[in-house]
N, C-alpha and C. Protein backbone atom coordinates (compact mmCIF):
# COMPACT_ATOMS: atom_id res chain seq x y z
N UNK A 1 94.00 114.32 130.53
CA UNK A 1 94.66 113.02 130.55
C UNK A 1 95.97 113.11 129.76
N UNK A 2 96.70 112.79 130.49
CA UNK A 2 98.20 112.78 129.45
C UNK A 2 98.31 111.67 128.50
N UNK A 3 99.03 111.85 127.62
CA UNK A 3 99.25 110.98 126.38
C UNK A 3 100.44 110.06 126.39
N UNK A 4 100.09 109.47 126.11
CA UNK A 4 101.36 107.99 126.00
C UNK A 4 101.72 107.45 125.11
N UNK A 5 102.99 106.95 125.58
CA UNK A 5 103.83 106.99 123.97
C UNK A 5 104.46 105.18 124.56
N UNK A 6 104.72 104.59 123.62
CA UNK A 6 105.21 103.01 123.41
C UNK A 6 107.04 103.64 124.37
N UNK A 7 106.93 102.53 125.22
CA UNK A 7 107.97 102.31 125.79
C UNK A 7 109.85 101.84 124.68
N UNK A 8 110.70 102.26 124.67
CA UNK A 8 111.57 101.92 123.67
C UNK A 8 113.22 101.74 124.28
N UNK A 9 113.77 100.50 125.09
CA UNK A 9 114.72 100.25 125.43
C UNK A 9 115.91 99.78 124.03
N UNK A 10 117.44 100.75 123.92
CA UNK A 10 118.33 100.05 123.10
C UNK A 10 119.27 99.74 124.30
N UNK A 11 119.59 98.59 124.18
CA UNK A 11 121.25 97.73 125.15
C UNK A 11 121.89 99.04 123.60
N UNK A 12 123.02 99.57 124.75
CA UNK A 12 123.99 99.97 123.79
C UNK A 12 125.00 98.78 123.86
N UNK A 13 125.14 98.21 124.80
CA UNK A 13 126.71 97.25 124.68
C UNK A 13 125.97 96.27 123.79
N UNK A 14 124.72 95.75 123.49
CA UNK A 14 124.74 94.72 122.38
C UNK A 14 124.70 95.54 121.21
N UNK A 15 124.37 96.27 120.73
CA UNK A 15 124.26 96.87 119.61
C UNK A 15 125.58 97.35 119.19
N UNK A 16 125.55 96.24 117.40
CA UNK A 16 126.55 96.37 116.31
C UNK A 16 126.58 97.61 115.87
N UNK A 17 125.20 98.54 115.61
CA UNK A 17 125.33 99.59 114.70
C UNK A 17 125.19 98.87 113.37
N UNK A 18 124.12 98.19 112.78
CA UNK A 18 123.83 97.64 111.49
C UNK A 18 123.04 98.84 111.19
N UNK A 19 122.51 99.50 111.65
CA UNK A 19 121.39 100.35 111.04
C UNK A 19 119.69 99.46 110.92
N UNK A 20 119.37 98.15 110.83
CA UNK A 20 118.57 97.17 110.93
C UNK A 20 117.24 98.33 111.13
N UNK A 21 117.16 98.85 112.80
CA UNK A 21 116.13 99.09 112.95
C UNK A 21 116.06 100.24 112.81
N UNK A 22 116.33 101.13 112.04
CA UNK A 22 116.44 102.44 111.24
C UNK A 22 115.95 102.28 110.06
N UNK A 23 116.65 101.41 109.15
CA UNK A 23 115.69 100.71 108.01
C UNK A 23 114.56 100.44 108.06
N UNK A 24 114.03 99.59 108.71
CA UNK A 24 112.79 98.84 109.53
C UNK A 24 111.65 99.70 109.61
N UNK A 25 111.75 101.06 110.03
CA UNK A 25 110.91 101.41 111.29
C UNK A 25 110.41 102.17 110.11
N UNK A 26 109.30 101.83 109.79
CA UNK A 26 108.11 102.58 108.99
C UNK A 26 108.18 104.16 109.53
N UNK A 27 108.00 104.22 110.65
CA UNK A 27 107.38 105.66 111.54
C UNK A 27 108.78 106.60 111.87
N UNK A 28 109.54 105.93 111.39
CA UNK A 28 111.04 107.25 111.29
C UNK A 28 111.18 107.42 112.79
N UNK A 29 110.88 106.46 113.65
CA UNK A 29 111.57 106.90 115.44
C UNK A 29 113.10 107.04 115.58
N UNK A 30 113.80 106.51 114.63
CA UNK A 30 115.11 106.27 114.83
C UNK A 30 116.24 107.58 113.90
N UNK A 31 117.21 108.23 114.27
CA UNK A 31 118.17 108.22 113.66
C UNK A 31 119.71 107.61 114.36
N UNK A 32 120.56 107.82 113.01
CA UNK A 32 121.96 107.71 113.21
C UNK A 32 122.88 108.51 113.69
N UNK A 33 123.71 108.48 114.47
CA UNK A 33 124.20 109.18 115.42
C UNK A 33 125.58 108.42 115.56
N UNK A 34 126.32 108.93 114.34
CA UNK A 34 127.84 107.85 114.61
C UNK A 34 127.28 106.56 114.68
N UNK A 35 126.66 106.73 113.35
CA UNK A 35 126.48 104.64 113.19
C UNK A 35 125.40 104.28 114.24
N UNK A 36 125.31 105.10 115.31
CA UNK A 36 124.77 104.31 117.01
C UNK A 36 123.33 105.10 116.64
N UNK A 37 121.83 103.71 116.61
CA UNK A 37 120.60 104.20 116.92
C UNK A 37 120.03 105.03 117.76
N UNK A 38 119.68 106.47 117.42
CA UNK A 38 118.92 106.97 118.90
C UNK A 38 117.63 107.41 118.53
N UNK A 39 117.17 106.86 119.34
CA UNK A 39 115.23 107.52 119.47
C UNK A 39 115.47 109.31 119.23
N UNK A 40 114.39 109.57 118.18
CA UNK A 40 114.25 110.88 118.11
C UNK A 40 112.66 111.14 118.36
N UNK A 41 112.03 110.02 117.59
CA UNK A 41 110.59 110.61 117.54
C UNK A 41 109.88 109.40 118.39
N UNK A 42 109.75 108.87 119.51
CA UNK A 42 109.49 107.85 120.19
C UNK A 42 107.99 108.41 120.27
N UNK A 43 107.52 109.61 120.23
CA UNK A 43 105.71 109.19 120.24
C UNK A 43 105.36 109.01 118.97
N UNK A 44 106.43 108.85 117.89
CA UNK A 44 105.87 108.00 116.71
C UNK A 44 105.62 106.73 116.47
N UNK A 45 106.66 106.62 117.50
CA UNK A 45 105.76 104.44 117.91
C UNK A 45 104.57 103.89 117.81
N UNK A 46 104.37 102.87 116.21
CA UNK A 46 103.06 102.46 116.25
C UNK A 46 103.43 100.72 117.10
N UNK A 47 103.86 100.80 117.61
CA UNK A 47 104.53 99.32 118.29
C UNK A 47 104.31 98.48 117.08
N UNK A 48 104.99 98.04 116.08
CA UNK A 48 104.76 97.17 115.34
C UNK A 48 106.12 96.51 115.58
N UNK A 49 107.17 96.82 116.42
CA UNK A 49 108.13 96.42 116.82
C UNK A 49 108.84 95.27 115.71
N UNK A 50 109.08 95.81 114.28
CA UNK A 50 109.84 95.75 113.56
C UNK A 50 111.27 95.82 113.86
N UNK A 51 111.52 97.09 114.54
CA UNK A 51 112.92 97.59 114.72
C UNK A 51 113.33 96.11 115.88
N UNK A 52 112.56 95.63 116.84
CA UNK A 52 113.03 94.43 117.49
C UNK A 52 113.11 93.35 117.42
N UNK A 53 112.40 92.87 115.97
CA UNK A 53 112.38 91.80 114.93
C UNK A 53 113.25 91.30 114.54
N UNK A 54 114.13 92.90 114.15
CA UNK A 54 114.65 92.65 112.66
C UNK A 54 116.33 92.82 113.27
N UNK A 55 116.18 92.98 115.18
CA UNK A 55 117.71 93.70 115.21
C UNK A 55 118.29 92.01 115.64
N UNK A 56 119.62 91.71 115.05
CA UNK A 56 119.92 90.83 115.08
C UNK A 56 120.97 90.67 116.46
N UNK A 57 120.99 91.43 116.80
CA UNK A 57 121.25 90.86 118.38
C UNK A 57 120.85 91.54 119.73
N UNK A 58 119.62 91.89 119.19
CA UNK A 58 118.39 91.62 120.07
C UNK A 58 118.92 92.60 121.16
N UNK A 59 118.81 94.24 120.83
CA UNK A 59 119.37 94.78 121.21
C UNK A 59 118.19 96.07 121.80
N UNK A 60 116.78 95.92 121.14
CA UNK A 60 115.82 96.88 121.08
C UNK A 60 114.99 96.23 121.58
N UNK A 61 114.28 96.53 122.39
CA UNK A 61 112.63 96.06 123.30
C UNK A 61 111.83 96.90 123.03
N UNK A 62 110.98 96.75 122.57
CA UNK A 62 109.67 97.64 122.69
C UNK A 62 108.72 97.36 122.91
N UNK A 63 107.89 97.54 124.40
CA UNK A 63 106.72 97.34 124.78
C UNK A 63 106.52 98.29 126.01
N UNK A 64 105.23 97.91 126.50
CA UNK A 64 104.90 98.78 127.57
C UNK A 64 105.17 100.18 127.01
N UNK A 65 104.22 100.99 128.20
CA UNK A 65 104.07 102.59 127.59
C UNK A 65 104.81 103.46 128.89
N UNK A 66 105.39 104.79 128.28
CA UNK A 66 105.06 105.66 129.11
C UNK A 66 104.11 106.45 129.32
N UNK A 67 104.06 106.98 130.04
CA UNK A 67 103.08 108.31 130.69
C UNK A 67 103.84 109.43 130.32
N UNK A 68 103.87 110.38 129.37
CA UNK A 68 104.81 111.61 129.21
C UNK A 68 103.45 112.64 130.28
C-alpha cells in the first residue's frame, strides 16, 4: 500500500513572503528560498494547518492527501 502524505497548495501571486508559515509549522515542512515559502518536507505534514491559519493572506491550503 503506498503512503500518503497531506496535500499542500501555496498561491505564489498572494504570498507576501512574511515567513508566517515557516514560523508556524511545528514539523519544519517549510523553508526559505529568497524570502519565498517552499515545501521541502511535505510527508512531514501533521495537518494541523497552522501554516494556513496563521498566513495572512490566505495564501496556503492544506487538506486532502496525496498518494505518493
Amino acid at each position: 500500500m503506498a503512503e500518503k502524505s497531506i496535500r499542500i497548495s501555496i498561491d505564489e501571486k498572494a504570498c507576501k513572503k512574511c515567513g508566517l508559515c515557516i514560523a508556524f509549522c511545528p514539523m519544519k515542512v517549510y523553508l526559505s528560498e529568497g524570502g519565498k515559502p517552499i515545501i521541502v518536507n511535505q510527508n512531514a505534514c501533521n495537518n494541523c494547518k497552522l501554516c494556513e491559519l496563521r498566513c495572512p493572506d490566505y495564501a496556503i491550503i492544506v487538506g486532502g492527501e496525496n498518494v505518493d
